[in-house]
Protein backbone atom coordinates (compact mmCIF):
# COMPACT_ATOMS: atom_id res chain seq x y z
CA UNK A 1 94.00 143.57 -38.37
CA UNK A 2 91.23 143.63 -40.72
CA UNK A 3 88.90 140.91 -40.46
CA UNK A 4 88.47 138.42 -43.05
CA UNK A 5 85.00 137.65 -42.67
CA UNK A 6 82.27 140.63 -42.25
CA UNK A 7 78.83 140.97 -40.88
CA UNK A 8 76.10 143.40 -42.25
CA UNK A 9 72.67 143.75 -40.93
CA UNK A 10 70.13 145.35 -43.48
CA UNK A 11 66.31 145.55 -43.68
CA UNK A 12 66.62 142.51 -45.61
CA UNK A 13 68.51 139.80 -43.05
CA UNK A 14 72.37 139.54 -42.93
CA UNK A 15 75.13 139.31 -45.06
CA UNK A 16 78.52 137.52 -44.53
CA UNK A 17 81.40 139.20 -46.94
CA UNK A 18 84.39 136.93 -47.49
CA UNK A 19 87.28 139.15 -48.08
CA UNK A 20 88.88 138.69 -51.36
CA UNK A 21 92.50 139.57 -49.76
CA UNK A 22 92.20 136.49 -46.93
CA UNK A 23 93.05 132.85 -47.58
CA UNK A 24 90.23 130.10 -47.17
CA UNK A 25 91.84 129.00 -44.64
CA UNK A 26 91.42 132.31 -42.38
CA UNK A 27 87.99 133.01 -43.47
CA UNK A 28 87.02 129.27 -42.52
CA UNK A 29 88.66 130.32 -39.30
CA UNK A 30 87.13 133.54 -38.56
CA UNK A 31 83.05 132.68 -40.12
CA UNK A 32 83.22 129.75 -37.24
CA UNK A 33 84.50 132.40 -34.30
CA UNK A 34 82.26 134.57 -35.90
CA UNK A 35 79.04 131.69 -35.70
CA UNK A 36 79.66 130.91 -32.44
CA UNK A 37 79.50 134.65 -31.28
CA UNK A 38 76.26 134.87 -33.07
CA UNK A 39 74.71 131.78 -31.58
CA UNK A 40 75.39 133.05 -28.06
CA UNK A 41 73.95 135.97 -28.96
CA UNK A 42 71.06 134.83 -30.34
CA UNK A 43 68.50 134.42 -27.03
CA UNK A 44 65.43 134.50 -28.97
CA UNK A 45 65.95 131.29 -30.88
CA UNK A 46 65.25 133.30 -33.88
CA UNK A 47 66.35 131.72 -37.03
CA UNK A 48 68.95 133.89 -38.96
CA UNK A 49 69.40 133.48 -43.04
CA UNK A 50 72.96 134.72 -44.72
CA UNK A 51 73.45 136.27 -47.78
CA UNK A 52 77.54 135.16 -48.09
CA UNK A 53 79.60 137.37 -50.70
CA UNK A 54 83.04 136.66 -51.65
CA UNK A 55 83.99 140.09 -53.33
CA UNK A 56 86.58 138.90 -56.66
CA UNK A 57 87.13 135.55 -55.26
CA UNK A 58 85.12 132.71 -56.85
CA UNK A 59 85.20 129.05 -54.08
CA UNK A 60 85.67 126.03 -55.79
CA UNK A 61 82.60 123.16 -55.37
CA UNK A 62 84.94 121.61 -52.73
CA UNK A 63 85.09 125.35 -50.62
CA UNK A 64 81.29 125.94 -51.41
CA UNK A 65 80.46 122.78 -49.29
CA UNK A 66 83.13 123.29 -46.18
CA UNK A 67 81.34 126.67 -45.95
CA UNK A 68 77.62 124.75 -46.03
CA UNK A 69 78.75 122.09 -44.07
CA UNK A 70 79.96 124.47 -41.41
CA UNK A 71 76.46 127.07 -41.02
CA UNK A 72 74.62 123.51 -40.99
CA UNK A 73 76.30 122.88 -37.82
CA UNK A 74 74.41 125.62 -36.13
CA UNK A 75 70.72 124.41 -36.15
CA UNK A 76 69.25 128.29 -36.49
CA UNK A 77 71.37 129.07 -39.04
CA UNK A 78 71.41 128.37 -42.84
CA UNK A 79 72.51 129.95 -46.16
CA UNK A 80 70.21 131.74 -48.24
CA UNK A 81 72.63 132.27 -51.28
CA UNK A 82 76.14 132.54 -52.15
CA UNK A 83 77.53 134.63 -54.97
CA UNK A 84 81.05 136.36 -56.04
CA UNK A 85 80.84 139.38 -58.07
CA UNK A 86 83.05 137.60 -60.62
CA UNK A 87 81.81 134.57 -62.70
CA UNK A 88 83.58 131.72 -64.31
CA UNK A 89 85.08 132.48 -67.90
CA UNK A 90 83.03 129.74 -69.56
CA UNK A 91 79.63 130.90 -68.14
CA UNK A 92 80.74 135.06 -69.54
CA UNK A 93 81.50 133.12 -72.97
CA UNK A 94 78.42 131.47 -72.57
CA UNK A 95 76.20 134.46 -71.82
CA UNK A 96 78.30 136.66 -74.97
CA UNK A 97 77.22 133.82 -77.11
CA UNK A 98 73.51 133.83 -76.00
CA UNK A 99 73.13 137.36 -77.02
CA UNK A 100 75.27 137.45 -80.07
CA UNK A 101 73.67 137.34 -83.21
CA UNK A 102 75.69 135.24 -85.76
CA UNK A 103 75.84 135.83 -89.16
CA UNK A 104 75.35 132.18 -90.59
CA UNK A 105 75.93 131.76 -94.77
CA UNK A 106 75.71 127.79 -95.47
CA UNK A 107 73.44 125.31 -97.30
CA UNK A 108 71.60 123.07 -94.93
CA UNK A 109 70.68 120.10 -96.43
CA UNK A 110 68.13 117.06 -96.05
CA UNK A 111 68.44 115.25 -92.92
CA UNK A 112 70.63 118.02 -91.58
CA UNK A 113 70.44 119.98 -88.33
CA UNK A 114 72.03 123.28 -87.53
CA UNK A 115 72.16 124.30 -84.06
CA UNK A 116 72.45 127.65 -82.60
CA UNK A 117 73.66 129.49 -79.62
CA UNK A 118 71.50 132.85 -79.59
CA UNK A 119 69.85 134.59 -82.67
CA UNK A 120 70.62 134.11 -86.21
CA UNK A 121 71.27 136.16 -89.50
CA UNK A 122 70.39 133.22 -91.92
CA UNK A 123 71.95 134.60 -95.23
CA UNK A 124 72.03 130.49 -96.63
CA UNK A 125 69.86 128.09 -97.70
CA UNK A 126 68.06 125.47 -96.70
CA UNK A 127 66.94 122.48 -98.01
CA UNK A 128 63.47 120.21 -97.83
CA UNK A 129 64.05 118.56 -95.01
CA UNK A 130 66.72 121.01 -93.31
CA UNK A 131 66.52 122.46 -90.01
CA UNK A 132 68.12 125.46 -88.82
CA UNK A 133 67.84 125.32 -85.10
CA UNK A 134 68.28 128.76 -82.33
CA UNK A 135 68.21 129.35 -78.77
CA UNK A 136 67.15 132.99 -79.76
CA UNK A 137 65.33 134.82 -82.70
CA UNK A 138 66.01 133.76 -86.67
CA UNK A 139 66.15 136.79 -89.29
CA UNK A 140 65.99 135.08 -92.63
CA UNK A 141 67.75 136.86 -95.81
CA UNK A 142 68.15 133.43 -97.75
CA UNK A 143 66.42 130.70 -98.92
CA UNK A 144 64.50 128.44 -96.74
CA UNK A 145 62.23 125.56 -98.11
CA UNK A 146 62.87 123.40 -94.63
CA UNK A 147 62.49 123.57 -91.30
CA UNK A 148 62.63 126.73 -88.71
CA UNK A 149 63.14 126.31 -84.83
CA UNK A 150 63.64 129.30 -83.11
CA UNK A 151 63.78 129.80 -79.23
CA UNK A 152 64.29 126.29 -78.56
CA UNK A 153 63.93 124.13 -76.52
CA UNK A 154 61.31 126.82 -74.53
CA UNK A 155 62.39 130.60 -75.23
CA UNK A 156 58.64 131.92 -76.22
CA UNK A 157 59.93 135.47 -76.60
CA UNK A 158 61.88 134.44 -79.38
CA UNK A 159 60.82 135.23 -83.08
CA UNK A 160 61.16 134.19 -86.93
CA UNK A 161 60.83 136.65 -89.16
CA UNK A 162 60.84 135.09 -92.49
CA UNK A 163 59.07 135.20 -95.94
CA UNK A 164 56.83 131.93 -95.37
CA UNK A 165 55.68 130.69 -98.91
CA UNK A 166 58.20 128.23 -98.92
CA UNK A 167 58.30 127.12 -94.97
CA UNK A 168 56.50 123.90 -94.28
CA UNK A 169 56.73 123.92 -90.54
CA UNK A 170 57.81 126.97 -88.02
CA UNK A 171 58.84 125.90 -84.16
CA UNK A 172 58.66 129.06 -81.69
CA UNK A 173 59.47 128.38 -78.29
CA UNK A 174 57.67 124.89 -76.98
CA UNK A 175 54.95 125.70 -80.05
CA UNK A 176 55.49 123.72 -83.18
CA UNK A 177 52.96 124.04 -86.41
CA UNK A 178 52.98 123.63 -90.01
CA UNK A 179 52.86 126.75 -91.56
CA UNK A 180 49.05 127.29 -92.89
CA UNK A 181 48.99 129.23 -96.25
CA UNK A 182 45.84 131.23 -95.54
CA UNK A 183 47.51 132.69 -92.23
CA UNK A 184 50.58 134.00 -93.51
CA UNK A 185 50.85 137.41 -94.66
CA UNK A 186 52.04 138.91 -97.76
CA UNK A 187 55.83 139.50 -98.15
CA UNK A 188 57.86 139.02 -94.86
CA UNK A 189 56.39 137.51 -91.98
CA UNK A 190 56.99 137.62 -88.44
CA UNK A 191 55.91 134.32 -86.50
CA UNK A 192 55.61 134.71 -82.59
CA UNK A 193 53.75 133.11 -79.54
CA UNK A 194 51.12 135.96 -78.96
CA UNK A 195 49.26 136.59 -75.68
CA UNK A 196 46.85 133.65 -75.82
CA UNK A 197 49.96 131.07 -76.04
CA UNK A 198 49.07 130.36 -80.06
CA UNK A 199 51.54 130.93 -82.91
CA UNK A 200 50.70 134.19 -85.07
CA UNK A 201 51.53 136.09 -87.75
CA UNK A 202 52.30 139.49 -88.29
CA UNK A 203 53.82 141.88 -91.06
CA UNK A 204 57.10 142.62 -90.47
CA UNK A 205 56.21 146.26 -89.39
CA UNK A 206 54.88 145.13 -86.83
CA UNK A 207 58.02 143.78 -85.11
CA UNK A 208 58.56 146.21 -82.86
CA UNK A 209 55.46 146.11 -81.24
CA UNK A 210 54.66 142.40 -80.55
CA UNK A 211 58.21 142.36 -79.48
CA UNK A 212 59.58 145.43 -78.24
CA UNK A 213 62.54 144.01 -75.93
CA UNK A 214 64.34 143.05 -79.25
CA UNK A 215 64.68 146.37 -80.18
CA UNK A 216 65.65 147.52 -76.47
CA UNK A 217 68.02 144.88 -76.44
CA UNK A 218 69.67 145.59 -79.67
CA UNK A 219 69.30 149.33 -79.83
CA UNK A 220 67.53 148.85 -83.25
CA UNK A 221 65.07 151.23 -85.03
CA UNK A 222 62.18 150.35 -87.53
């Protein structure tokens, strides 16, 4: 009968592979035969890290600590990570939203804040006193005479790209300035944290290279 718990040795430790097909209760059962083999085996005293996979099968919180609790019983043993090759339906929404870019059309007015999950199409508008608010990048097509947060709280790859005349304060990242009128450039601008950890700005032509993952990412062209 096939075992529900597997050892393999690499040039990189051990790894423990929890068979998607077993119940808990039989892997529980076989990882502890399993330990104790190890343990006599182990003569050198040699401490002995696991890598534990468990195939399609993700363990609940309640599972994850039976299976600590039980390696901690074996002083030269611990667990150097745990993972499933499946993840939890909110975290894959979660991740699809973080590199989405949304298409957002609305008027953001004075005192309001607009928060977003990954980068923005602004088409809108948006008011003194507005802020429009990303985790990612913001591509501006509409009007903006407020407030511009991209990256936040502390994504510094992230960029604006934006005509500026109108902006009176840009946020990149953890980096937060008002916009200065003699450092903008003519027509569309694109603000990012350069290499000395300072806000710049560049002409949009030169996107691509202050920011070439973007275009990787995407599969864009300019």
């Amino acid at each position: 009968m096939q075992q529900s718990v597997v050892l393999k040795a690499s040039n990189d430790g051990y790894e423990l592979i929890f068979r998607q097909a077993a119940s808990f209760d039989t892997i529980m059962i076989d990882l502890k035969t399993l330990l104790d083999r190890l343990q006599v085996d182990n003569t050198t005293d040699e401490r002995i890290s696991f890598d534990m996979g468990t195939e399609g099968r993700l363990l609940t919180a309640e599972q994850n600590q039976q299976v600590t609790q039980l390696v901690q019983r074996y002083p030269l043993f611990s667990i150097h990570k745990l993972t499933a090759d499946v993840i939890l339906t909110s975290d894959a929404l979660a991740m699809v939203e973080r590199n989405t870019v949304h298409l957002v059309n609305q008027i953001i007015r004075n005192g309001q804040v607009v928060s977003i999950t990954g980068d923005v199409l602004f088409f809108g508008k948006i008011h003194e006193g507005g802020v429009l608010r990303a985790t990612g990048s913001i591509f501006v097509m509409g009007e903006v005479s407020g407030i511009m947060e991209a990256g936040y709280p502390d994504h510094n790859d992230a960029v604006i790209v934006s005509a500026l005349t109108t902006v009176p304060r840009v946020r990149v990242g953890e980096l937060l300035e008002l916009v200065d009128p003699d450092k903008i450039v003519a027509g569309t601008n694109v603000v990012y944290i350069n290499d000395i950890q300072a806000l710049d700005y560049q002409p949009l032509d030169q996107l691509k290279r202050v920011r070439p993952k973007l275009f990787t990412r995407n599969g864009g062209h300019i």
